[in-house]
C-alpha atoms as a PDB file:
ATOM      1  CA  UNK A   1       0.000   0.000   0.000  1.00  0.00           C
ATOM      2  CA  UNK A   2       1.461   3.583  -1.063  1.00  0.00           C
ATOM      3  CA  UNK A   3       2.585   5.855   2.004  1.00  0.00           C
ATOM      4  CA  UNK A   4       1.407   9.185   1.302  1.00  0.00           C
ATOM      5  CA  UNK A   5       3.679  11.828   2.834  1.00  0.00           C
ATOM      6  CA  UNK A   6       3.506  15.823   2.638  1.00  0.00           C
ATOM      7  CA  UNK A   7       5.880  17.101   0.004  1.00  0.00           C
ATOM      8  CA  UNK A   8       5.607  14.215  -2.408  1.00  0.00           C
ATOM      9  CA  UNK A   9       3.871  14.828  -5.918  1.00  0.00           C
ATOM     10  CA  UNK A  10       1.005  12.329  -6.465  1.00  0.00           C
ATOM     11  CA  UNK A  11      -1.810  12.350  -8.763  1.00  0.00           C
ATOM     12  CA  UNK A  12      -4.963  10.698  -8.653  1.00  0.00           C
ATOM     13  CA  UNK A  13      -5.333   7.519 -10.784  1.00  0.00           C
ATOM     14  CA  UNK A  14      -8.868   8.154 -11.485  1.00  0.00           C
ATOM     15  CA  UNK A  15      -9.011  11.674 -12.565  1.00  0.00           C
ATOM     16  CA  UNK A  16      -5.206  12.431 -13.156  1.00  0.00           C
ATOM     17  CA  UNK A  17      -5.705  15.731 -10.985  1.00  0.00           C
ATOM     18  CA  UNK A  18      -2.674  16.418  -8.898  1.00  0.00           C
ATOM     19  CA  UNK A  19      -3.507  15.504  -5.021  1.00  0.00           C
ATOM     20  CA  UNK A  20      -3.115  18.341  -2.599  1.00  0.00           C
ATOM     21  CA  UNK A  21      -1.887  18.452   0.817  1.00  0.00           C
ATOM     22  CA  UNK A  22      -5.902  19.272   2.046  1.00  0.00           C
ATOM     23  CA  UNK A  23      -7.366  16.694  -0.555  1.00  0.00           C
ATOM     24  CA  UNK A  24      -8.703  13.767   1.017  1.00  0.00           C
ATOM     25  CA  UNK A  25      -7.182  10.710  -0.341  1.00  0.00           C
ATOM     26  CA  UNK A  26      -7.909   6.671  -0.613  1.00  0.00           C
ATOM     27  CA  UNK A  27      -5.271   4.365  -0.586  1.00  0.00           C
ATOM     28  CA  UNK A  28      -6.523   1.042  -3.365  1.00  0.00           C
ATOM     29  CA  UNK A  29      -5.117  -1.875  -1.952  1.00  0.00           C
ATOM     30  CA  UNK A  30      -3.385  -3.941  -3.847  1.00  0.00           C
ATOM     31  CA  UNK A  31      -4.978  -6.844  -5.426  1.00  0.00           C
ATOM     32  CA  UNK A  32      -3.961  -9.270  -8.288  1.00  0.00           C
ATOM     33  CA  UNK A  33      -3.113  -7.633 -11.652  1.00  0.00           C
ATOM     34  CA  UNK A  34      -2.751  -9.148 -15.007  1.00  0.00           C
ATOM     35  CA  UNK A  35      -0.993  -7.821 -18.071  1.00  0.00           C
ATOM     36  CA  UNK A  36      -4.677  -8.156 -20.052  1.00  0.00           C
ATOM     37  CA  UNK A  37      -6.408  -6.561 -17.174  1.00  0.00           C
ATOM     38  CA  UNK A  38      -7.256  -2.829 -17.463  1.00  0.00           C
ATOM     39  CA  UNK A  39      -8.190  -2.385 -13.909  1.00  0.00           C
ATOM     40  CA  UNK A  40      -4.487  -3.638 -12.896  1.00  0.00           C
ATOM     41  CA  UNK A  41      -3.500  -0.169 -13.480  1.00  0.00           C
ATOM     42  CA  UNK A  42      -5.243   0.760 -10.072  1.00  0.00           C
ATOM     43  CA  UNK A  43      -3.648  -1.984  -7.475  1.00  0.00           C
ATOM     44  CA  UNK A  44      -1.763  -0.718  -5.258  1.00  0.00           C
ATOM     45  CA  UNK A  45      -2.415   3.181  -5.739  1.00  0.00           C
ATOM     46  CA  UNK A  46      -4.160   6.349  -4.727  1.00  0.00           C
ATOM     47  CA  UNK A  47      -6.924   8.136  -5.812  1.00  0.00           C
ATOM     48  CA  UNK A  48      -9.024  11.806  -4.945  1.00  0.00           C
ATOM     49  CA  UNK A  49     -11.630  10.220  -2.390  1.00  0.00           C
ATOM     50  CA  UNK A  50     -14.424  12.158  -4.233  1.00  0.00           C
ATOM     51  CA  UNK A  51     -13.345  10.874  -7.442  1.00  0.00           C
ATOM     52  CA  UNK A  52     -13.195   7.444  -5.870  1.00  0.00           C
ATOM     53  CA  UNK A  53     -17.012   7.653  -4.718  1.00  0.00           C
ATOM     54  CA  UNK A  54     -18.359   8.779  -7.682  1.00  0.00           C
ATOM     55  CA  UNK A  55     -16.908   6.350 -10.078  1.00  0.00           C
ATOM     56  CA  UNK A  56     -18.415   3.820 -12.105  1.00  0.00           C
ATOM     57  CA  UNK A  57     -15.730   1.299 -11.331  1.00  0.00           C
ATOM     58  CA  UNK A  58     -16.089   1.833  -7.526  1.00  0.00           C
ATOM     59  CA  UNK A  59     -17.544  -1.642  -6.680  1.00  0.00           C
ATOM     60  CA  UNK A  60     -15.245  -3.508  -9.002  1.00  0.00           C
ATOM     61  CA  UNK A  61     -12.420  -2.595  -7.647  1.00  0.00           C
ATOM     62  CA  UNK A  62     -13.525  -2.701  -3.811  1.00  0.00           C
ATOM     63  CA  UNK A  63     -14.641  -6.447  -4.829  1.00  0.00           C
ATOM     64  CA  UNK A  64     -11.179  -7.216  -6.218  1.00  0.00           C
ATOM     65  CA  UNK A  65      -9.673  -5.529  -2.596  1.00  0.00           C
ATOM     66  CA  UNK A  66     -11.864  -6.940  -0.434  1.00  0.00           C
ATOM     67  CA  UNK A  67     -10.995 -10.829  -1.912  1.00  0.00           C
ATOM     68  CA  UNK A  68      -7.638 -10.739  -1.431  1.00  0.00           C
ATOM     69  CA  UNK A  69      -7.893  -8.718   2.269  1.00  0.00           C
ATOM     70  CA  UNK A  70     -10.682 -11.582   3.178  1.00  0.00           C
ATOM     71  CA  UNK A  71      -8.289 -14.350   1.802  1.00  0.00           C
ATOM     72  CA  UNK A  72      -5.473 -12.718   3.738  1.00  0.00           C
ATOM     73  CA  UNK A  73      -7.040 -12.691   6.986  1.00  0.00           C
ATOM     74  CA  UNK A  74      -9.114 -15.394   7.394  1.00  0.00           C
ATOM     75  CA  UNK A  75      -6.025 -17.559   6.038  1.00  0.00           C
ATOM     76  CA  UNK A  76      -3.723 -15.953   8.281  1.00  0.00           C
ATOM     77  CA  UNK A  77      -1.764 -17.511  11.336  1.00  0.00           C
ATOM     78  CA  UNK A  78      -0.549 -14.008  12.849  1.00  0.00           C
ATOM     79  CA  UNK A  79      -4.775 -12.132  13.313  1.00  0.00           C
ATOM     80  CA  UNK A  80      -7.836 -13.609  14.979  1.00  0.00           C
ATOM     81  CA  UNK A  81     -10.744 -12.311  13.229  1.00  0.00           C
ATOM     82  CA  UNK A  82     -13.074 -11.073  15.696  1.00  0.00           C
ATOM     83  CA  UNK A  83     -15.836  -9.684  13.382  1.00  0.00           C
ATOM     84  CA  UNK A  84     -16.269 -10.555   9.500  1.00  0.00           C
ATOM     85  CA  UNK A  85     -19.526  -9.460   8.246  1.00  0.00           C
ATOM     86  CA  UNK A  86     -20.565  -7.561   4.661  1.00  0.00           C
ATOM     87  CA  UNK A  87     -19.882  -3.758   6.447  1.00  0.00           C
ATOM     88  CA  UNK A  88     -16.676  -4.800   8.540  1.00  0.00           C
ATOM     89  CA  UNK A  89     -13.849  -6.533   9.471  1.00  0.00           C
ATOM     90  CA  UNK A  90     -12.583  -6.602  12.693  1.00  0.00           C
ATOM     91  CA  UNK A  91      -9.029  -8.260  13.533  1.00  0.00           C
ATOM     92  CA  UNK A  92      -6.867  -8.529  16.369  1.00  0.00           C
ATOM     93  CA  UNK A  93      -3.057  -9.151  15.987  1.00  0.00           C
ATOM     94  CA  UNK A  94      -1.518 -12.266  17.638  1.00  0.00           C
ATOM     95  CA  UNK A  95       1.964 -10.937  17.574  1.00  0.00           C
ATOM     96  CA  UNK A  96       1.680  -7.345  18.149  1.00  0.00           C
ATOM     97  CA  UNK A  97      -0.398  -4.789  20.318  1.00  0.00           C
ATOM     98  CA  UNK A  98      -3.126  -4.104  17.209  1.00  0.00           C
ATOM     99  CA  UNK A  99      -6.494  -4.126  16.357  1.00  0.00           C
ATOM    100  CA  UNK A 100      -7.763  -3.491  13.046  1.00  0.00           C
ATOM    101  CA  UNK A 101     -11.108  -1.955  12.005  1.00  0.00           C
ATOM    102  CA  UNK A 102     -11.758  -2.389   8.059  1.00  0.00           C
ATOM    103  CA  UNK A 103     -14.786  -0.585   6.596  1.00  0.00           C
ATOM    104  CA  UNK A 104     -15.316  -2.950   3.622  1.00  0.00           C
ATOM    105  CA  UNK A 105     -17.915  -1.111   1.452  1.00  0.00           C
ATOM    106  CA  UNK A 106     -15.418   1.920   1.669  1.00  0.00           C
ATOM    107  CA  UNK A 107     -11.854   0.876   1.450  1.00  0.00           C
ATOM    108  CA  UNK A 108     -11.378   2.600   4.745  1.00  0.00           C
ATOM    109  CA  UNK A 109      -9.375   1.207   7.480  1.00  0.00           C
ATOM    110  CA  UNK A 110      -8.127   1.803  11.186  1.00  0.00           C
ATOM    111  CA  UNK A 111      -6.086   0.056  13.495  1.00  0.00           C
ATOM    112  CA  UNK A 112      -4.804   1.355  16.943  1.00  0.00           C
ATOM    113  CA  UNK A 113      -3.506  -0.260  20.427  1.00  0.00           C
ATOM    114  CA  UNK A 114      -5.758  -2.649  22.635  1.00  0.00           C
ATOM    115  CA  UNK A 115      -5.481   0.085  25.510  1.00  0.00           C
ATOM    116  CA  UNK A 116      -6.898   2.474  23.112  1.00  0.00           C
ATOM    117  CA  UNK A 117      -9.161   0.214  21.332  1.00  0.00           C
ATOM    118  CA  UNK A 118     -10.975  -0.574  24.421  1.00  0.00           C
ATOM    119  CA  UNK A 119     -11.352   3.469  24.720  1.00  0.00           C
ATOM    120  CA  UNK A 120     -12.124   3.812  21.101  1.00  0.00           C
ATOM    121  CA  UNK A 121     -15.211   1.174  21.431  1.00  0.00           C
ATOM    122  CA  UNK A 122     -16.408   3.193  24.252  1.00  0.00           C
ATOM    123  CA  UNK A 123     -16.465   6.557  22.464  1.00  0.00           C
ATOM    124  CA  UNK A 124     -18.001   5.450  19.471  1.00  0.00           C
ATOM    125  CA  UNK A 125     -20.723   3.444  21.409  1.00  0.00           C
ATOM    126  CA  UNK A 126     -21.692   6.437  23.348  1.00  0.00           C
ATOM    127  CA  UNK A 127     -20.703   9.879  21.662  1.00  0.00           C
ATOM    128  CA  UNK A 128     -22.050  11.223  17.916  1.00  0.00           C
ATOM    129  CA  UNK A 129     -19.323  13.366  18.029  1.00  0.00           C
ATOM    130  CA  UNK A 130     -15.240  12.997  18.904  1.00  0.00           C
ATOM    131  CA  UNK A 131     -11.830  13.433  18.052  1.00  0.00           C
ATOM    132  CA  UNK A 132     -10.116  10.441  18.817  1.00  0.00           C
ATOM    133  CA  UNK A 133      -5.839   9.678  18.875  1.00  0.00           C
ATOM    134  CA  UNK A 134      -5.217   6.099  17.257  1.00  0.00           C
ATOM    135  CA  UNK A 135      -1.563   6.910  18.118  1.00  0.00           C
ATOM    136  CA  UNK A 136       0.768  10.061  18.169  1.00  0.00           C
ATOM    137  CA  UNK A 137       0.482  10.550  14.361  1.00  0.00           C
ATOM    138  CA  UNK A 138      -3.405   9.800  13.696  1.00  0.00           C
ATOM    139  CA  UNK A 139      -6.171  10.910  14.749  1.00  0.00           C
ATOM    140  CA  UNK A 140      -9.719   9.757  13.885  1.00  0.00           C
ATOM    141  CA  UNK A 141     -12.531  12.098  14.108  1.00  0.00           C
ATOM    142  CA  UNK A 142     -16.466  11.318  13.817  1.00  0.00           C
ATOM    143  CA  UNK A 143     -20.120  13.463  13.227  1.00  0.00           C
ATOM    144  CA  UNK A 144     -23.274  11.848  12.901  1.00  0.00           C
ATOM    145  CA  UNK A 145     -25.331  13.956  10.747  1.00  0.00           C
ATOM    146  CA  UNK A 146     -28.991  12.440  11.434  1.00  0.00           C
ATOM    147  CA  UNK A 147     -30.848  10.508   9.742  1.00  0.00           C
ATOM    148  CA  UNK A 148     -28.499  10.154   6.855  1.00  0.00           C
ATOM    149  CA  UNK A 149     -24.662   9.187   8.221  1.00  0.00           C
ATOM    150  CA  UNK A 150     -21.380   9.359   9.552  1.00  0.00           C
ATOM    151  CA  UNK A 151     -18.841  11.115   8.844  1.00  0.00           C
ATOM    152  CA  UNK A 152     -15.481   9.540   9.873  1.00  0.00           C
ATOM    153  CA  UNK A 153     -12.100  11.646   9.158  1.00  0.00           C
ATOM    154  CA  UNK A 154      -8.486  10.135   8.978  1.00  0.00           C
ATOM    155  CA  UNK A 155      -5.630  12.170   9.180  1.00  0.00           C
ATOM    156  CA  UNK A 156      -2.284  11.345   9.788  1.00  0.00           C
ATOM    157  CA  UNK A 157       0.547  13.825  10.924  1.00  0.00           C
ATOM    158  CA  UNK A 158       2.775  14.938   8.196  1.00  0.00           C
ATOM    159  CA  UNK A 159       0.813  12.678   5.254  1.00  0.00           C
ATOM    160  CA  UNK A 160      -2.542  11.792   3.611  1.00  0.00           C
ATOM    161  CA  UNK A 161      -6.108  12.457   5.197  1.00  0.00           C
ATOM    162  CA  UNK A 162      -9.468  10.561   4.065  1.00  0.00           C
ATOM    163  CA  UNK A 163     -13.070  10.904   4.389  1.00  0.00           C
ATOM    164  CA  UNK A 164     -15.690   8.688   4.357  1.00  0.00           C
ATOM    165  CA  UNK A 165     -19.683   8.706   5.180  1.00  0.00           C
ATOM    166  CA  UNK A 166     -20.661   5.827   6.923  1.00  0.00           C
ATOM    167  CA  UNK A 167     -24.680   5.175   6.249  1.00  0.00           C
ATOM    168  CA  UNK A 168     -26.732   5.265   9.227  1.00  0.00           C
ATOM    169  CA  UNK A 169     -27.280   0.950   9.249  1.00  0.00           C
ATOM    170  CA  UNK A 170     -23.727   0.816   8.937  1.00  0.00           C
ATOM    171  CA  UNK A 171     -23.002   2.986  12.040  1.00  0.00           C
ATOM    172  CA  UNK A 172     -25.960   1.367  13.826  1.00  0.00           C
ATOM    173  CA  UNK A 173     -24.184  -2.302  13.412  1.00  0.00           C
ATOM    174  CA  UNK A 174     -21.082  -0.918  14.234  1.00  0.00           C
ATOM    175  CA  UNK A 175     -21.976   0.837  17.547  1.00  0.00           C
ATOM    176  CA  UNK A 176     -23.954  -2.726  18.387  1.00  0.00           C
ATOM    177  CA  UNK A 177     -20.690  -5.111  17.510  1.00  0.00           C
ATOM    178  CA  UNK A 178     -18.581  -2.552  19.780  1.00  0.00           C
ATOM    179  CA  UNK A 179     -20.336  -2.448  22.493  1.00  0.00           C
ATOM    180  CA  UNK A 180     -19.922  -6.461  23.013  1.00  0.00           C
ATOM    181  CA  UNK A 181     -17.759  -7.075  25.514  1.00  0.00           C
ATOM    182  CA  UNK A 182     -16.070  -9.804  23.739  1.00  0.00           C
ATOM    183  CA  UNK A 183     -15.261  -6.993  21.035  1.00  0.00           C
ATOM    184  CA  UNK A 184     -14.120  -4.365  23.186  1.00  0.00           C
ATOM    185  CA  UNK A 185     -11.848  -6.160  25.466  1.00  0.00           C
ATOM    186  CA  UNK A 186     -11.139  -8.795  23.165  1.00  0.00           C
END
């Protein structure tokens, strides 16, 4: 996955538009390319979030993501997948002090501390509205704007930020899933 750092001059593989320090940015995971494949172009790269949502090869490409993150995980000996449902996927790390929070309709991801995860859960259950420190050099933010969504903001110190809007049933079945015990102290 491309590190996107401050200085560096990136443009967006959807729209070729040169990405800003302000813009808000998705990382495309990287998934398997082949020579005769057009979409091979966008594995492993970045695009303009907005340009991401709004175009028509959106769902193709999470679908081609999410296979090989899904493969990845539930294959893996080093994560213990705590949640794996069609909006998330929740995995804790068995050799390091992580848990990961995928969004898997949005190609949006978070991962923090168990200390701070346990936290994390809390906040989210409880408040509609929060800046939250994943670690010194991110910080999540959140605002429910009722009835329609969430917004959830990603910046990281020094690099990239993205956006996403998390649909009200989404948000729902993620406050529910983190306020289980088993999830928030796992």
């Amino acid at each position: 996955m491309p590190i996107i750092l401050h200085g560096q001059e990136l443009y967006c593989s959807i729209s070729e538009k040169l990405i800003h320090k302000d813009d808000y940015v998705v990382v495309i995971p990287a998934f398997p390319i082949h020579p005769d494949d057009p979409d091979s172009f966008f594995s492993d790269n970045v695009a303009l979030r907005d340009e991401f949502e709004n175009w028509e090869l959106r769902d193709r490409i999470i679908a081609k993501a999410q296979k090989v993150w899904l493969e990845d995980y539930r294959s893996s000996k080093f994560h213990k997948i705590l949640v794996d449902n069609e909006y998330f996927f929740l995995n804790k790390s068995l050799i390091e002090d992580r848990i990961g929070l995928t969004f898997l309709k949005h190609v949006f991801g978070i991962g923090t501390n168990k200390k701070l995860w346990t936290n994390l859960c809390h906040d989210i259950t409880t408040l509609n509205k929060y800046e939250f420190r994943l670690d010194p050099s991110q910080i999540l933010t959140w605002d429910t704007v009722f009835p329609l969504y969430v917004i959830f903001i990603q910046e990281i110190e020094s690099g990239s930020r993205d956006r996403v809007y998390i649909p009200m049933a989404e948000w729902a079945a993620l406050k529910e899933i983190l306020s289980q015990d088993t999830i928030t102290n796992p």
